[in-house]
N, C-alpha and C. Protein backbone atom coordinates (compact mmCIF):
# COMPACT_ATOMS: atom_id res chain seq x y z
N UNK A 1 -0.95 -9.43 -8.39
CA UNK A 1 -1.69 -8.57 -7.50
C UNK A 1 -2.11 -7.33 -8.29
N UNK A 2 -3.15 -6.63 -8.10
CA UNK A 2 -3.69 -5.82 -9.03
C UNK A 2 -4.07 -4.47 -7.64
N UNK A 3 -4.80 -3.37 -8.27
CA UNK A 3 -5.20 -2.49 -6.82
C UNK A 3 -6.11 -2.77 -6.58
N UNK A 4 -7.37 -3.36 -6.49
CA UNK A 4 -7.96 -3.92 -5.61
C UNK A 4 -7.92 -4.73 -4.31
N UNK A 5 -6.82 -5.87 -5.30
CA UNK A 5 -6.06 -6.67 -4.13
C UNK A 5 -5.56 -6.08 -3.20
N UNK A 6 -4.39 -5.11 -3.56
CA UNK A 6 -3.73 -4.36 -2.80
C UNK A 6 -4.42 -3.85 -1.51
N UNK A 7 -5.60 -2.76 -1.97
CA UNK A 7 -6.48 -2.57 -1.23
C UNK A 7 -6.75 -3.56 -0.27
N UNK A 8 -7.16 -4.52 -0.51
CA UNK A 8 -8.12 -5.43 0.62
C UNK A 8 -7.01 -5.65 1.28
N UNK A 9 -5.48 -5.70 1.20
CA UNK A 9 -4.88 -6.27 1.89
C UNK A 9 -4.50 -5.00 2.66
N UNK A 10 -4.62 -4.10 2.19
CA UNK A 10 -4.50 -2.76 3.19
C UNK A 10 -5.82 -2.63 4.18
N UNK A 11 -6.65 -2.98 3.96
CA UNK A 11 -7.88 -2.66 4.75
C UNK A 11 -8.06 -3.86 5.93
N UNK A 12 -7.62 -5.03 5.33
CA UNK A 12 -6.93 -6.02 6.86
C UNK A 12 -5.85 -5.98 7.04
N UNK A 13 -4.99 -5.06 7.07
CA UNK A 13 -4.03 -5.40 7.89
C UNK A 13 -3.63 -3.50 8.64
N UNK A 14 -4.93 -3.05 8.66
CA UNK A 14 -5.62 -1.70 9.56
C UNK A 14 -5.52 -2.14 10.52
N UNK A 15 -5.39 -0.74 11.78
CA UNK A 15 -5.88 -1.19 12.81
C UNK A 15 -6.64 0.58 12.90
N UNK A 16 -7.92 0.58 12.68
CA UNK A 16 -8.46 1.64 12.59
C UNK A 16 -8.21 2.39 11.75
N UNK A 17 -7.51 3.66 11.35
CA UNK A 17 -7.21 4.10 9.60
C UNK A 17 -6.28 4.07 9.56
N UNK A 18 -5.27 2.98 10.12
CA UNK A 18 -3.68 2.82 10.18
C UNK A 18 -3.44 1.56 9.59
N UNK A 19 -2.31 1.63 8.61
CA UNK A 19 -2.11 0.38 7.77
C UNK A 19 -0.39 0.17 8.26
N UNK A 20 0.02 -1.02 8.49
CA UNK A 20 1.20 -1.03 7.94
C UNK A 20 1.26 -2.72 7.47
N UNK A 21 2.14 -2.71 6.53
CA UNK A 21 1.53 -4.09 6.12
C UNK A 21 3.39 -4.57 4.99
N UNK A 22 4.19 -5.91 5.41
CA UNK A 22 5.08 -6.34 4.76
C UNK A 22 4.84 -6.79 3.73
N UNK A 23 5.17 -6.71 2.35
CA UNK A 23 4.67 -7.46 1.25
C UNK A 23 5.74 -8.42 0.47
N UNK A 24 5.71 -9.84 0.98
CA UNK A 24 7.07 -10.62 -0.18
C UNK A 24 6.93 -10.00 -1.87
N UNK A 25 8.02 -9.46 -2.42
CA UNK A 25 8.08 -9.07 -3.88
C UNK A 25 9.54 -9.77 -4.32
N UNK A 26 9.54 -9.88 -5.61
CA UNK A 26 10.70 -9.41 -6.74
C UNK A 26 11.03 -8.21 -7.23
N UNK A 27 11.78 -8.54 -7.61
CA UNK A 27 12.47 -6.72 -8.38
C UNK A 27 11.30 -6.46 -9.40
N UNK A 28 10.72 -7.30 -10.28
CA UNK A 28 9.08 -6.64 -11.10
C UNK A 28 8.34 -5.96 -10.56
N UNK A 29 8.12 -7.27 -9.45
CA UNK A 29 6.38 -6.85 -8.57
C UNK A 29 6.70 -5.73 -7.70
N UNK A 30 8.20 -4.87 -7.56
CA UNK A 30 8.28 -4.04 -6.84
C UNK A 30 7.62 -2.39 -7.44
N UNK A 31 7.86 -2.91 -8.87
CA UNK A 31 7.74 -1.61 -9.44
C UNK A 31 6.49 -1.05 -9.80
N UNK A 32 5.77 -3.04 -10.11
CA UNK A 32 4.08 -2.55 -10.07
C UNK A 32 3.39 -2.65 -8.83
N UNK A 33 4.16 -2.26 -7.41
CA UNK A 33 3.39 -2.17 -6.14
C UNK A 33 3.75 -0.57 -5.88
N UNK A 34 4.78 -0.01 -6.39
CA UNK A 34 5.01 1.53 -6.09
C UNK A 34 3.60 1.76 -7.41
N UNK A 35 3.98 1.37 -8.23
CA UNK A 35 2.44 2.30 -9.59
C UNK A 35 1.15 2.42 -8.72
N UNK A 36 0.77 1.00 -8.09
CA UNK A 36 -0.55 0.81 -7.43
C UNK A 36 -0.69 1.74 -6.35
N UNK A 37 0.43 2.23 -5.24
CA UNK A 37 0.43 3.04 -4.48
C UNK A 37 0.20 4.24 -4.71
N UNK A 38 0.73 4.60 -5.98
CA UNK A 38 1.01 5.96 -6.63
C UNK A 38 -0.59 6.30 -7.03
N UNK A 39 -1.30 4.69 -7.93
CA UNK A 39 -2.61 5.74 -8.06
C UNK A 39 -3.28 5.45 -7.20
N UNK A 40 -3.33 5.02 -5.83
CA UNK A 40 -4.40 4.99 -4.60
C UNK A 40 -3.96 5.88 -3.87
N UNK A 41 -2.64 6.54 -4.10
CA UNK A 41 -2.50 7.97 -3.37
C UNK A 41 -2.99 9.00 -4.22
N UNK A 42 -3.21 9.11 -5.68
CA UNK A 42 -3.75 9.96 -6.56
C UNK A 42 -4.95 9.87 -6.18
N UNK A 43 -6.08 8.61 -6.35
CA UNK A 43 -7.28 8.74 -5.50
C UNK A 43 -7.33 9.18 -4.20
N UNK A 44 -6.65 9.44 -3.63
CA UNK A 44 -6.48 9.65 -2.12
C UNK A 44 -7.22 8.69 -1.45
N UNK A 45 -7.26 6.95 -1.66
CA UNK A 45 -7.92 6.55 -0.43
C UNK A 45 -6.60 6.21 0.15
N UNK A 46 -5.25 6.52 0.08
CA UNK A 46 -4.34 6.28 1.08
C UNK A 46 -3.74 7.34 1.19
N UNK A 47 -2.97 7.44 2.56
CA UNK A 47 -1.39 8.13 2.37
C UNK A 47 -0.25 7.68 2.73
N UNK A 48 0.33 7.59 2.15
CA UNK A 48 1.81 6.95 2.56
C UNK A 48 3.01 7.42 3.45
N UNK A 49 3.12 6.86 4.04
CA UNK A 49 3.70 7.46 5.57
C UNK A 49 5.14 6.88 5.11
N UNK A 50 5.35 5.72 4.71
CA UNK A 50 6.37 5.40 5.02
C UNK A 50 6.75 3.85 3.80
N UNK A 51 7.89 3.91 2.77
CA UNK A 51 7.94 3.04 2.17
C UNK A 51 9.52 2.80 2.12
N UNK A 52 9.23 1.24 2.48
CA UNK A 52 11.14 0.70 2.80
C UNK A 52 11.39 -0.40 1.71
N UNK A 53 12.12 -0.34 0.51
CA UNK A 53 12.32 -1.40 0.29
C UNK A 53 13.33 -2.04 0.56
N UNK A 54 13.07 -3.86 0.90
CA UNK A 54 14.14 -4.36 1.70
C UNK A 54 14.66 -5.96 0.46
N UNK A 55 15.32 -6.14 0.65
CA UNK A 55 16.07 -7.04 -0.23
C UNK A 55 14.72 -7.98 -0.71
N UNK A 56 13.86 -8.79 -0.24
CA UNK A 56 12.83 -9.75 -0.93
C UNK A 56 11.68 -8.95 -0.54
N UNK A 57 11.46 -7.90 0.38
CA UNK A 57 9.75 -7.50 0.39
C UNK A 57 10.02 -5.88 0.54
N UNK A 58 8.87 -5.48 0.94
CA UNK A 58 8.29 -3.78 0.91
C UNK A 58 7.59 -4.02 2.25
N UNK A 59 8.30 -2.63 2.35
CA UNK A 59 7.24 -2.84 3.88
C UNK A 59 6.64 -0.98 3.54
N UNK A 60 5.67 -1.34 4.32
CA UNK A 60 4.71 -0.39 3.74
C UNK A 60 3.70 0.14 4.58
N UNK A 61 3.85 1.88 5.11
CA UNK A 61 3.36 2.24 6.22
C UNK A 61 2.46 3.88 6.17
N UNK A 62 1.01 3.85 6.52
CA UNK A 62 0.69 4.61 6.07
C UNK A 62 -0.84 4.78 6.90
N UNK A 63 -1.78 6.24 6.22
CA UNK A 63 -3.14 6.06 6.35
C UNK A 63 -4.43 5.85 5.41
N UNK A 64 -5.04 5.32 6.08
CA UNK A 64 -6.43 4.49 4.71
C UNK A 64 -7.32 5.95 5.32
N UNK A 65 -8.03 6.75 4.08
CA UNK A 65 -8.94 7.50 4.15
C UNK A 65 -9.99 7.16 3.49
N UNK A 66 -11.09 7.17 4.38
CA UNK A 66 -12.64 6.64 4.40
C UNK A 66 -13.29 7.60 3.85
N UNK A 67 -13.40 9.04 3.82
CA UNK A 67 -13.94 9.93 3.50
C UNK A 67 -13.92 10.15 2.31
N UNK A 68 -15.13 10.06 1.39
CA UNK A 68 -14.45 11.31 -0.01
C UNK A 68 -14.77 12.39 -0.76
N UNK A 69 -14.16 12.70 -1.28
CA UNK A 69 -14.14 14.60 -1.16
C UNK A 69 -14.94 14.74 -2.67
């Protein structure tokens, strides 16, 4: 999964500029899904409300911003 991907899977699983979305990971793919978060919150098209990691996935809760500055 790369940030693009990420993205699209944040943008369906919106419900208006609200994301929350479970993701199956490993202990790797956990560390390159916090990096991807980290720079789509540096771009600011997200914000992160809320990040749980749980024994096999991430759950992952937040807002998608449409606007840019």
């Amino acid at each position: 999964m790369n940030k693009v991907e990420l993205l699209k899977k944040l943008l369906n699983s919106s419900r208006g500029n609200l994301f929350s979305l479970e993701i199956p990971t490993t202990k790797e793919s956990e560390k390159k899904i916090q990096e991807m978060l980290g720079i789509l919150e540096a771009e600011k098209r997200i914000k992160l409300r809320e990040y749980v990691q749980r024994e096999y996935s991430v759950y992952i809760h937040g807002i998608i911003k449409y606007a840019s500055e």
